[in-house]
Protein backbone atom coordinates (compact mmCIF):
# COMPACT_ATOMS: atom_id res chain seq x y z
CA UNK A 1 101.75 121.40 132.36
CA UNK A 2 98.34 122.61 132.56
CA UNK A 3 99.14 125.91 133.86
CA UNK A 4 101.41 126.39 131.00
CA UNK A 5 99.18 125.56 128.40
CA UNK A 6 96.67 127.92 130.14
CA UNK A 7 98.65 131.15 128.80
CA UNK A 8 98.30 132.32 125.95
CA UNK A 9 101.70 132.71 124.03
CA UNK A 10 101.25 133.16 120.34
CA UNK A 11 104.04 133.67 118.28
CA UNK A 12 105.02 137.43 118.45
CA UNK A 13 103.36 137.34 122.45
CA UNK A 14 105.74 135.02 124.30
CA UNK A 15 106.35 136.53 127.77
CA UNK A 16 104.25 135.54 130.22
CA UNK A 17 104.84 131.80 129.08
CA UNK A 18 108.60 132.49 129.30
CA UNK A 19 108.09 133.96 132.88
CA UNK A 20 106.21 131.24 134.02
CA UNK A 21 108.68 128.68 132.57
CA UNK A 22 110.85 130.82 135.11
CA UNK A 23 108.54 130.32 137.94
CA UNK A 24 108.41 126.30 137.33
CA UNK A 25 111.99 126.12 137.08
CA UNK A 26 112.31 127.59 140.50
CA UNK A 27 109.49 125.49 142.25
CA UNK A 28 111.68 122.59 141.16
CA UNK A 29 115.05 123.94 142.12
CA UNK A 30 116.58 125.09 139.14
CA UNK A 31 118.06 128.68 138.37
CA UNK A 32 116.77 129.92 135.43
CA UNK A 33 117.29 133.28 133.75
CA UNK A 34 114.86 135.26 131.67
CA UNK A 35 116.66 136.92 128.87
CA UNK A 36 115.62 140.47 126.64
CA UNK A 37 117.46 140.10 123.25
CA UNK A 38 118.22 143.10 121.01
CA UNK A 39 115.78 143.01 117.88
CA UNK A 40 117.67 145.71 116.16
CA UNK A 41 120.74 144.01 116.20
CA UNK A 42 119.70 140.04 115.22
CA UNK A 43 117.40 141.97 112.44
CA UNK A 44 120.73 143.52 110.85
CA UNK A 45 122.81 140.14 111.57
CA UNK A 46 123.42 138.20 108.17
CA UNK A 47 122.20 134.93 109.63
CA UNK A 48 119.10 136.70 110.41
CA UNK A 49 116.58 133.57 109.99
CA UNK A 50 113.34 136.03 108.92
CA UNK A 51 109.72 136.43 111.06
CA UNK A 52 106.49 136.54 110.44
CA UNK A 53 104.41 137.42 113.29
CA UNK A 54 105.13 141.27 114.46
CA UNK A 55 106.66 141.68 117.73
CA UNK A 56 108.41 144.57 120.43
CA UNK A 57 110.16 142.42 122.10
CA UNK A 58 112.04 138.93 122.07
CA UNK A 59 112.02 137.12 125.44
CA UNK A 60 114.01 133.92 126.32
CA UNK A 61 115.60 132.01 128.58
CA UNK A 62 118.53 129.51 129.76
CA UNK A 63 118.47 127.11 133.04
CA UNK A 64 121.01 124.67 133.87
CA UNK A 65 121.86 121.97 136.47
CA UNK A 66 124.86 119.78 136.65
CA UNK A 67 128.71 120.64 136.95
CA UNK A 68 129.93 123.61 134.23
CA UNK A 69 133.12 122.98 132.79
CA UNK A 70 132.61 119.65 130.98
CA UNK A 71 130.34 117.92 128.59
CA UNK A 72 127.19 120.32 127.94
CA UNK A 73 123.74 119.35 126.94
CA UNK A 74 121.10 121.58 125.53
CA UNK A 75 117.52 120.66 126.02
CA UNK A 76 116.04 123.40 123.45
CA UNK A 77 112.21 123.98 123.07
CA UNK A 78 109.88 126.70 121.51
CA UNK A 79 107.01 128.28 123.76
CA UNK A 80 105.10 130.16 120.67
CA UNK A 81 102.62 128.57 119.32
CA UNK A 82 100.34 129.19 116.35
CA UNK A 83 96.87 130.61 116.60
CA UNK A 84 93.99 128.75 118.07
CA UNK A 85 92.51 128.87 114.02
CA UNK A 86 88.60 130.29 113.07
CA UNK A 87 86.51 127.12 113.91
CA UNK A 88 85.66 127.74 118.12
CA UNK A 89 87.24 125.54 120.79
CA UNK A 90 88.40 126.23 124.27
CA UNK A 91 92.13 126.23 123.36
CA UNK A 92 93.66 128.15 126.74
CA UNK A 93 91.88 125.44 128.50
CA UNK A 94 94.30 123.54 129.93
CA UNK A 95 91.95 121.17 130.73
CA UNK A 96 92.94 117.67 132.07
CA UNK A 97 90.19 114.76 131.02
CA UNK A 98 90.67 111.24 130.07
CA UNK A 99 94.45 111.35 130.39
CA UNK A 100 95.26 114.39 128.29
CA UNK A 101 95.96 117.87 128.76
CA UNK A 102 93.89 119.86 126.50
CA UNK A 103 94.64 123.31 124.45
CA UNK A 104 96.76 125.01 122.35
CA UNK A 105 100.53 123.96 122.36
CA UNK A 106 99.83 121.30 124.77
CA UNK A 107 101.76 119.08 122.50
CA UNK A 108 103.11 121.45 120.16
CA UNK A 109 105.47 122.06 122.37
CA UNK A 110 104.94 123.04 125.66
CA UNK A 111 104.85 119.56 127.10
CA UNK A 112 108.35 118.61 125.71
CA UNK A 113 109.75 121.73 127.89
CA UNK A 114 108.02 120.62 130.98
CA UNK A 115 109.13 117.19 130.78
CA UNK A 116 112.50 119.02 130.22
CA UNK A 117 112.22 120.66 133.76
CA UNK A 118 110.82 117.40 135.62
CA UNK A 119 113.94 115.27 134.02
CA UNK A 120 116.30 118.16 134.65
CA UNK A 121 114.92 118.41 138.47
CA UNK A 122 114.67 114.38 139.00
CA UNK A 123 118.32 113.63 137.93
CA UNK A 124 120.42 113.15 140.58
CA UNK A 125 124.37 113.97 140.49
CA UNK A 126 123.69 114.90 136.88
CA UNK A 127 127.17 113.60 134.84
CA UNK A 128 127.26 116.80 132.97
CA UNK A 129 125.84 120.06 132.68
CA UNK A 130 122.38 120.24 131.13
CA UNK A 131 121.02 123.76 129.71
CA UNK A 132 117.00 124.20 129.44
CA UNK A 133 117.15 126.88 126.32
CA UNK A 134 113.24 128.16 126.29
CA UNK A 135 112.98 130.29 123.18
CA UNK A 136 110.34 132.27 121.64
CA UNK A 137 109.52 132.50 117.85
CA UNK A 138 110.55 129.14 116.33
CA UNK A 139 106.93 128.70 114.38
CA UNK A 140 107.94 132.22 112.01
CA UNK A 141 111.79 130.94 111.20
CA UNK A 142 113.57 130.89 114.48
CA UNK A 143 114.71 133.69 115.48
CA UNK A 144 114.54 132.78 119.81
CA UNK A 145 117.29 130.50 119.27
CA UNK A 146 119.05 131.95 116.65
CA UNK A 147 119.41 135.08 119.64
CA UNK A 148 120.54 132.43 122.16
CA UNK A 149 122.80 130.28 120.35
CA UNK A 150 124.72 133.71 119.50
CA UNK A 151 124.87 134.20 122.93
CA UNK A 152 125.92 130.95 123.73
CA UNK A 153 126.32 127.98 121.10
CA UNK A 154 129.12 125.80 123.35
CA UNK A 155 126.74 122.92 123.17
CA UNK A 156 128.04 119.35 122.98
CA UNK A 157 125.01 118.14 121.73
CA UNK A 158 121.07 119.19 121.70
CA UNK A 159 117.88 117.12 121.99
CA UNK A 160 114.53 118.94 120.96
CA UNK A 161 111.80 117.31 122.58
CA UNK A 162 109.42 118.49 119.58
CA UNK A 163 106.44 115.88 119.22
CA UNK A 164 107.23 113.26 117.10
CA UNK A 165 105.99 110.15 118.36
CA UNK A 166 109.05 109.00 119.82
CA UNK A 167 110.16 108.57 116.79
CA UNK A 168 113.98 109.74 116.69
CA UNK A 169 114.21 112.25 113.73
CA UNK A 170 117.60 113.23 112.69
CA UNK A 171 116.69 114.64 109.27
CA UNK A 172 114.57 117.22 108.99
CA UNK A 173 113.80 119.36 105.50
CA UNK A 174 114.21 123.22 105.54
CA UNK A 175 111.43 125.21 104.61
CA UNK A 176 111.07 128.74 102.87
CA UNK A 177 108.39 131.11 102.51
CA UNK A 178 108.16 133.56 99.21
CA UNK A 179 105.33 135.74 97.63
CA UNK A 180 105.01 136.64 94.28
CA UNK A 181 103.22 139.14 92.07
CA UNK A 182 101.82 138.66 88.55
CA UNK A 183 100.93 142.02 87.25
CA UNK A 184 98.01 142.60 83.78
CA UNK A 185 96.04 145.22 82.25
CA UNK A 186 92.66 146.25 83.86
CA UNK A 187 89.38 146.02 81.17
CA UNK A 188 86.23 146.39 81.59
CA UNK A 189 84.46 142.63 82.04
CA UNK A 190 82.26 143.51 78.37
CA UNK A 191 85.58 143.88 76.91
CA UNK A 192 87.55 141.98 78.81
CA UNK A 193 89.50 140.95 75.40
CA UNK A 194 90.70 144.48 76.05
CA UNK A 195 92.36 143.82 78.97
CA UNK A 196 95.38 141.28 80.29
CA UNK A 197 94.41 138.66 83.15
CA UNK A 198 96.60 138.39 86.01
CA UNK A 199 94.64 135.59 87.05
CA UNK A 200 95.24 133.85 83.62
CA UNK A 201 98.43 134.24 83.33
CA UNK A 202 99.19 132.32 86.96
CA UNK A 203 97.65 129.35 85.54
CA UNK A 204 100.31 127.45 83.55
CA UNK A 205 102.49 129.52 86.72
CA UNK A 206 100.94 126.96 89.20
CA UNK A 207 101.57 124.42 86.89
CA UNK A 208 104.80 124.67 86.55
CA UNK A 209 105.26 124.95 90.49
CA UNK A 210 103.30 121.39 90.68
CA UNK A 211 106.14 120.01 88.29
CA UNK A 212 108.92 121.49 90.43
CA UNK A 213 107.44 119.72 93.15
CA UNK A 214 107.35 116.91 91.25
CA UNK A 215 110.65 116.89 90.26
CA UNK A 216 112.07 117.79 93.59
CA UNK A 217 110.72 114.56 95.21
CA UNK A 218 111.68 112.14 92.12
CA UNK A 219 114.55 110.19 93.27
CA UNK A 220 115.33 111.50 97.04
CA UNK A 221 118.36 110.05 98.29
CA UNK A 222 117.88 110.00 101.70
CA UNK A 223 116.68 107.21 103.42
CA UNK A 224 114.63 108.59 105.79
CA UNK A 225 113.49 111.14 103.72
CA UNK A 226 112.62 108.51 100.92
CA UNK A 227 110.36 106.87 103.60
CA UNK A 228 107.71 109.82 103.65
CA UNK A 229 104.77 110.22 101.71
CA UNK A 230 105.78 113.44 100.50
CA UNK A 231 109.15 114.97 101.38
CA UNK A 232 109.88 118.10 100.39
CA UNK A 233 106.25 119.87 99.66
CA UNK A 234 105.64 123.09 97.53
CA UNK A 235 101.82 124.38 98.64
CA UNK A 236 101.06 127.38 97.19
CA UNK A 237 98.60 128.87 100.08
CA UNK A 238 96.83 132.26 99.60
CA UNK A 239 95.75 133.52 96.16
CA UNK A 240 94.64 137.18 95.63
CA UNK A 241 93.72 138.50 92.65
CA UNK A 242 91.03 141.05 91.36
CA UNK A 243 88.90 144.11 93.33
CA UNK A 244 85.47 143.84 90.95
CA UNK A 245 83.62 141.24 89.31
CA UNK A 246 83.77 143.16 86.50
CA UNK A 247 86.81 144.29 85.64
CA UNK A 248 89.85 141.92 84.51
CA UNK A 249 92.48 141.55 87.50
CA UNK A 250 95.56 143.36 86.50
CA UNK A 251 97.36 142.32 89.72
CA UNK A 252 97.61 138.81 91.43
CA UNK A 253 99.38 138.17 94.62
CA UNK A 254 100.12 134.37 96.02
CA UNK A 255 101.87 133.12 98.69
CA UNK A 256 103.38 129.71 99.43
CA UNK A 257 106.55 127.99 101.48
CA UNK A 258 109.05 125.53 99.50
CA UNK A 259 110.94 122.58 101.15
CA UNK A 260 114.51 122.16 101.34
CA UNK A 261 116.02 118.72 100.44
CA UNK A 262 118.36 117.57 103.31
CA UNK A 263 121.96 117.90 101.94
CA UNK A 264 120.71 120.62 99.63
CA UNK A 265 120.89 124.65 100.04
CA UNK A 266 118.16 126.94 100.50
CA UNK A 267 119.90 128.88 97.75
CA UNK A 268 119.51 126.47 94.83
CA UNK A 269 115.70 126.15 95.44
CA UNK A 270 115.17 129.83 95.70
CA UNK A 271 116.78 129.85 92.12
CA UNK A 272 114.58 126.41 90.62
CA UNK A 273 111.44 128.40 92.19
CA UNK A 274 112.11 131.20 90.33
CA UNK A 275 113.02 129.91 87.38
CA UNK A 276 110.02 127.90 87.37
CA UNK A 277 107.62 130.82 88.05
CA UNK A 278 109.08 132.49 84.86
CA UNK A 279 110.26 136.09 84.40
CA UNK A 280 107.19 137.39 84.52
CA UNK A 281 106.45 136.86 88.03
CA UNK A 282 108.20 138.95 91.16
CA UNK A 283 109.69 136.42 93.52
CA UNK A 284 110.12 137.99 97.06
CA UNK A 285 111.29 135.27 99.89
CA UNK A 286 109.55 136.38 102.89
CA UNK A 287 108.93 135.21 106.51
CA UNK A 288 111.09 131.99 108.13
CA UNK A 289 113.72 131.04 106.22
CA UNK A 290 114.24 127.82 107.27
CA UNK A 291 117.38 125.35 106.13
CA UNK A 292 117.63 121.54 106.52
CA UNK A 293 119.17 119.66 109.28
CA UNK A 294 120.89 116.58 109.21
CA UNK A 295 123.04 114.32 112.24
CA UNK A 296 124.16 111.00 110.91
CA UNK A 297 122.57 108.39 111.58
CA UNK A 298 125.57 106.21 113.00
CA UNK A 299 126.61 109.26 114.60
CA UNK A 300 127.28 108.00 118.61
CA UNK A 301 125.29 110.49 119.88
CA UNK A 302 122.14 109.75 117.51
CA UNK A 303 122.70 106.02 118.63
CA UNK A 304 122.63 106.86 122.49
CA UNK A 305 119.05 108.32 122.22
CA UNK A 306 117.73 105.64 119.49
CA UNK A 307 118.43 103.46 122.51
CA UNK A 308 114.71 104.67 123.99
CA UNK A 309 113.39 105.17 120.55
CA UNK A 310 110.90 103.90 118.19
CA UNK A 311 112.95 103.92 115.11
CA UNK A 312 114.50 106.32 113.23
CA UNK A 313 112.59 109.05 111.03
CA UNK A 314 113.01 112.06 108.90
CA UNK A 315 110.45 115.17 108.65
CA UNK A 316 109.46 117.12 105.85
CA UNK A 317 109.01 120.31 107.91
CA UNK A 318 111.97 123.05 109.20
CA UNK A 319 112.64 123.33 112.86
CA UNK A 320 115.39 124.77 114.68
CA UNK A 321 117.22 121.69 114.71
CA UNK A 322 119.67 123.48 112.35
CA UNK A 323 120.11 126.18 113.53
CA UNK A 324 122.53 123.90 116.18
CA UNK A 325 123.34 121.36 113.21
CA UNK A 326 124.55 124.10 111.08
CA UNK A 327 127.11 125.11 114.01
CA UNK A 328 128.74 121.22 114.18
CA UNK A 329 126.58 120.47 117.15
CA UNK A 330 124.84 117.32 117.06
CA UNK A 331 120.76 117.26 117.30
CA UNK A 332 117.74 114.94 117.60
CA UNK A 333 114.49 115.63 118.37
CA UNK A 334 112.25 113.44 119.99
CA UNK A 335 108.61 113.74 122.22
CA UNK A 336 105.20 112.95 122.82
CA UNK A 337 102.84 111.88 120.12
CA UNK A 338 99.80 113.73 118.68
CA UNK A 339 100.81 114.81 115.49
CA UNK A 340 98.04 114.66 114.26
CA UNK A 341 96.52 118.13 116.27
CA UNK A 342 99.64 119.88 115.79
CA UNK A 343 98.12 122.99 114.82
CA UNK A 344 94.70 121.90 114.95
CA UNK A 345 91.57 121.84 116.38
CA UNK A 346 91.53 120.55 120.06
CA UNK A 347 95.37 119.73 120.20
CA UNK A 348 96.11 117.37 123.17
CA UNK A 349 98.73 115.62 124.94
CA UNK A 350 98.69 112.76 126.29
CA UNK A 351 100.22 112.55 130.64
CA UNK A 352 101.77 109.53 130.21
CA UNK A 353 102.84 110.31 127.25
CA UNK A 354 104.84 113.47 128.77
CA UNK A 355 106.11 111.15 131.82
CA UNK A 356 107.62 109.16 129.10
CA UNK A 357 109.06 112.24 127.35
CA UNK A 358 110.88 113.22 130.94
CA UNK A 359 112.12 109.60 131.75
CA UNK A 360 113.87 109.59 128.22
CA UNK A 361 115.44 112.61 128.74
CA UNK A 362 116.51 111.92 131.65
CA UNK A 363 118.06 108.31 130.69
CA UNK A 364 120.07 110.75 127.86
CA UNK A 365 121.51 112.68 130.55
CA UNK A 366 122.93 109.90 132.13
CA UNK A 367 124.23 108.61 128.85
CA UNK A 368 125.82 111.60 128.13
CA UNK A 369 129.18 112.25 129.57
């Protein structure tokens, strides 16, 4: 675990975690095979799922154990992470103290594919065949296992051993990013009169955003989505505007990502987002393109997990749950907790709390036949 956490695998800069996900596969027995997909061709597919971080190359890769020809089980997890942020901290650490592992995607989610290997190497006379799929470049929209589930998507069933407090999620929102552009009419700042604010004129813009947001989490239907604070978010997260304090800003540029409601269509909020914005302003949907994933609740392979669980949840955030849902296969994700240093400043796991991850994987591959 430690060793993992102790390379550096950003999103866009994946390899040498893959590689080494290779290397602890075969310490414990397990073939694995480290996969090169074709970036030209899943950038011209129609399912493309968009990126954000650049990248040369995408690297993943598939490991199995258990007899092939009958039920299958994929254990999917993401080894990109997101940056270690501005504020300094030791995040390639790795460090071990006080019965964590410390540093950057220690929870988010490198421990759920270790515990992955440990339950796929402890499990004796496995009752089907169980598929580690390691992917790259699920934080920018998903594109690792969009590659590998074109490759192969003859799943039975996935668990995603994300971090979620053992919580068993099996609703998730989908998430989209867009820019837009308000363009004005330069003056000088004396005569600013003269001139046509950009930065005005997004005012009553954000506004109306706030009230879509408002409007998109009045009445939510879904009972686990219902439960949360806030389910389907619309943040509005960079603002740029102006080049001189004194001249008016005849060009403003902000960026933001929109939730999906479960049961909904990415579609339909790209067209209440830009309706809301207003004709003036030049939607572009950029970077992951993420829709929402549901398996029903009562659904037998949802209740064979929630066995080991601590209650059901939903999540306002995308994932590459569905990615699989939206191909019929059933999905759950469950892990370790620490959501609350997902993405932040000294993220941690906690040991036991990855032994715990691998002994509940490992009691779903026996339940699954």
């Amino acid at each position: 675990m430690a060793r993992l956490v102790r390379v550096p695998s950003v999103t866009g800069d994946e390899r040498a975690a893959i590689e080494l996900v290779a290397e602890l596969c075969a310490e414990h027995g397990i073939e694995a095979d480290v996969r090169e997909h074709d970036l030209d061709a899943l950038r011209a597919d129609p399912g493309h799922p968009g990126e954000e971080a650049p990248r040369a190359e995408l690297v993943g890769l598939m490991a199995g154990v258990g007899p092939v020809g009958g039920p299958r089980l994929c254990l999917n997890g993401h080894l990109d992470v997101v940056g270690p942020g501005e504020i300094p901290w030791d995040a390639w650490s790795g460090r071990v103290a006080d019965g964590y592992v410390h540093g950057r995607g220690s929870v988010d989610m490198k421990a759920g594919v270790v515990a992955a290997i440990h339950a796929m190497a402890a499990v004796e006379d496995p009752p089907c065949e169980v598929v580690l799929m390691a992917v790259s470049s699920e934080e920018d929209g998903g594109l690792g296992t969009f590659a590998a589930l074109r490759e192969d998507a003859r799943f039975d069933a996935c668990l995603i051993p994300e971090p979620t407090a053992f919580s068993l999620v099996c609703a998730t929102a989908g998430a989209l990013t867009f820019r837009g552009v308000i363009r004005g009419r330069s003056a000088h700042a004396a005569f600013r009169l003269d001139g046509e604010s950009a930065l005005d004129k997004y005012v009553p813009v954000h506004a109306r955003l706030q009230e879509l947001e408002r409007a998109m989490n009045a009445d939510v239907d879904h009972p686990l989505m219902a439960a949360l604070e806030l389910p389907y978010p619309l943040l509005v997260g960079r603002v740029q505007a102006g080049t001189w304090s004194s001249q008016v800003p005849d060009r403003l540029e902000f960026e933001g990502r929109v939730g999906v409601p479960v049961g909904g269509s990415p579609a339909e909020v790209r067209r209440r987002l830009e309706e809301a914005a207003g004709d003036e302003v030049e939607i572009a949907w950029t970077g992951g393109q993420f829709g929402p994933a549901e398996t029903p609740a009562d659904h037998a392979f949802v209740q064979r997990v929630a066995r080991h669980a601590r209650g059901l949840a939903g999540m306002p955030y995308g994932s590459d749950m569905r990615q699989f849902t939206e191909r019929g296969i059933p999905t759950v994700m469950i892990g370790p907790g620490g959501l609350d240093r997902v993405h932040g400043v000294d993220e941690r796991v906690s040991v036991d709390d990855v032994v715990e991850t691998a002994e509940l994987i490992g009691q779903t591959i026996y339940a699954f036949a």
